[in-house]
Protein backbone atom coordinates (compact mmCIF):
# COMPACT_ATOMS: atom_id res chain seq x y z
CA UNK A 1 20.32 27.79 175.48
CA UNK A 2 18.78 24.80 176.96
CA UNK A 3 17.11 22.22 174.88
CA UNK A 4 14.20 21.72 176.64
CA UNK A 5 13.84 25.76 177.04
CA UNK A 6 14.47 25.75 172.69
CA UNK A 7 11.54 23.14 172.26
CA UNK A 8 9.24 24.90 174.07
CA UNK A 9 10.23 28.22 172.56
CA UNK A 10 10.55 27.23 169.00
CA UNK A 11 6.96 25.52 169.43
CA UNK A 12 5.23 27.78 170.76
CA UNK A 13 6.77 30.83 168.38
CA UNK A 14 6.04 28.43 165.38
CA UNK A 15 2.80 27.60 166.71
CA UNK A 16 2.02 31.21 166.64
CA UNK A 17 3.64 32.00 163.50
CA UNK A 18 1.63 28.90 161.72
CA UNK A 19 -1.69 31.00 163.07
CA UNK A 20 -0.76 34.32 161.82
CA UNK A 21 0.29 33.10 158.40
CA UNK A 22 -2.62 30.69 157.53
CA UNK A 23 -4.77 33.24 158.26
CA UNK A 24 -2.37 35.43 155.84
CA UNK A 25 -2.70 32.63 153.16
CA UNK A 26 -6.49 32.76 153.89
CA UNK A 27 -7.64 35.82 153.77
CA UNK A 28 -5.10 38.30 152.05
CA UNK A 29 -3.01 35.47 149.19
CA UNK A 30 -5.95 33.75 148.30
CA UNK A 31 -6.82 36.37 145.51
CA UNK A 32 -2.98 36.70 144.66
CA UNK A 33 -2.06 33.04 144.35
CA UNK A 34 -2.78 29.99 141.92
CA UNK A 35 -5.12 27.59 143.50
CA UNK A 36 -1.37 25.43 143.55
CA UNK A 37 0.55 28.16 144.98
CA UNK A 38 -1.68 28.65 148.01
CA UNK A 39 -2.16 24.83 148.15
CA UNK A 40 1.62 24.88 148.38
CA UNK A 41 1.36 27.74 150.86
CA UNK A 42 -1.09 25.54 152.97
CA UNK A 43 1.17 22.96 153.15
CA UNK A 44 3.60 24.82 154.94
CA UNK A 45 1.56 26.43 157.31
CA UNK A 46 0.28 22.75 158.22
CA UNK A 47 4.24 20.79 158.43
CA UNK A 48 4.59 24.16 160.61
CA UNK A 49 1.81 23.44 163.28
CA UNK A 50 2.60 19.78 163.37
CA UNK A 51 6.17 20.42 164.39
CA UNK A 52 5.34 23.27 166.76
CA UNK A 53 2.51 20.52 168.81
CA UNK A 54 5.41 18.35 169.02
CA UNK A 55 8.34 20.34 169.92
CA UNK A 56 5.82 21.43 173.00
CA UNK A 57 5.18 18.15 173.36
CA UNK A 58 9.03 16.69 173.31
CA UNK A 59 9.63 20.12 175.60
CA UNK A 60 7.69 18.61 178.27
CA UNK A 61 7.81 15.10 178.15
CA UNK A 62 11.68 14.31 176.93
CA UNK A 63 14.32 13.86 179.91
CA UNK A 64 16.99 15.02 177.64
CA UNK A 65 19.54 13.14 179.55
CA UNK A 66 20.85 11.83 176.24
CA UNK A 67 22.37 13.82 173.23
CA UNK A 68 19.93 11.66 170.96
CA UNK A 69 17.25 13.93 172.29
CA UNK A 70 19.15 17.09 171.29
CA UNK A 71 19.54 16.16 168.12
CA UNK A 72 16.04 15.08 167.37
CA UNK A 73 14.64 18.83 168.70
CA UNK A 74 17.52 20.22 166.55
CA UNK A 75 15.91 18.36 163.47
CA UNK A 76 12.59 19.79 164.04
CA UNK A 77 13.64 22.99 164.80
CA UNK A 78 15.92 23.36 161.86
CA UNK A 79 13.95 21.26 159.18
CA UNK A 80 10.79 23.43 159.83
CA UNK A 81 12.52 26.49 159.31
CA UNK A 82 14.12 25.14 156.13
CA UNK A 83 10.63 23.49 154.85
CA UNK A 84 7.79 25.60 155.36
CA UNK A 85 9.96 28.89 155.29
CA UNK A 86 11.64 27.79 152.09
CA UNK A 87 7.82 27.25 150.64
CA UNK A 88 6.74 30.46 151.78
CA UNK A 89 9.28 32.24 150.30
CA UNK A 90 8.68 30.09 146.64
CA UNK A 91 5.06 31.13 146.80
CA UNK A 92 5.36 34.59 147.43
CA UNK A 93 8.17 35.18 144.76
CA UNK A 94 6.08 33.28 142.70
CA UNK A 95 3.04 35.60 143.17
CA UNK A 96 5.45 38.80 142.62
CA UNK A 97 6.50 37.28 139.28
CA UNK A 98 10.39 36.07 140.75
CA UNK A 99 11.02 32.66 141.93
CA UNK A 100 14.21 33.01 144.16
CA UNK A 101 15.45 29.38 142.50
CA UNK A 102 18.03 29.06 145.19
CA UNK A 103 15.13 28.06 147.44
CA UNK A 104 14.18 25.12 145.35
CA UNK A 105 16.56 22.65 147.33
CA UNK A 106 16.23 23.76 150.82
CA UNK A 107 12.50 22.64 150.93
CA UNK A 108 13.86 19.22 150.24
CA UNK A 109 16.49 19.37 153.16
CA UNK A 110 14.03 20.87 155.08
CA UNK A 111 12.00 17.47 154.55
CA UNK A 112 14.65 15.84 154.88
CA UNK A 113 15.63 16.91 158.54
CA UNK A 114 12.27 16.42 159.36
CA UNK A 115 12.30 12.98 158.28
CA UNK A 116 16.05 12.19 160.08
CA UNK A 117 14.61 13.80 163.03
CA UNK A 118 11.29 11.48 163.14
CA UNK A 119 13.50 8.73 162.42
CA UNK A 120 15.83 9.49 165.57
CA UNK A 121 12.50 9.62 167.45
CA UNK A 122 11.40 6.51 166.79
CA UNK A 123 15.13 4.71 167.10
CA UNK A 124 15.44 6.42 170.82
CA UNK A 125 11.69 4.94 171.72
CA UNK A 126 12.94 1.35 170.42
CA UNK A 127 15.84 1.50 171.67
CA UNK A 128 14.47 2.20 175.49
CA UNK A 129 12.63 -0.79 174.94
CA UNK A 130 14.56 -3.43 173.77
């Protein structure tokens, strides 16, 4: 698929998604979770909604005439599905009495995309100006 076409999809469906599950966090987990657990749970929902504004926002306004974008989208994409999935998945184990521990280190490289792919972002805007 086309990157531009991915942004846009991938915002908008996590955009969605991020509405639909803080409302789940908000109304039906916040008698089922710790006060840290939905905190956590928050958290997610949030990373979630930043990254789907600015997929939408890199969907519309990139040229993607270099790979550099690509790989910046890719980051977002990838490191919000690895971060706030990853916590959703801790917190609701965690609520059922089962913490799936094999979760515990894709939040990080989840964070850790999202952080390469800001990065990447802010290299490609430097280096059109310099």
């Amino acid at each position: 698929m086309e990157t531009i076409f991915m942004a846009q999809l991938m915002g908008a469906l996590y955009g969605l998604l991020a509405v639909i599950f803080g409302a789940f966090g908000a109304h039906a987990l916040k008698k089922k979770l710790t006060p840290e657990l939905l905190h956590s749970f928050e958290t997610g929902v949030k990373y979630q909604m930043y990254h789907a504004i600015v997929l939408l926002i890199l969907g519309f306004n990139l040229s993607f005439d270099s790979s550099l974008d690509s790989v910046v989208v890719n980051c977002f994409i990838f490191g919000t599905l690895l971060f706030s999935f990853s916590i959703y998945a801790l917190c609701l184990g965690a609520a059922k009495g089962n913490k799936p521990r094999f979760l515990g280190p894709v939040t990080p490289i989840g964070g850790l995309l999202l952080v390469v792919g800001w990065s990447l972002l802010l290299y490609s805007f430097v280096s059109n100006q310099v």
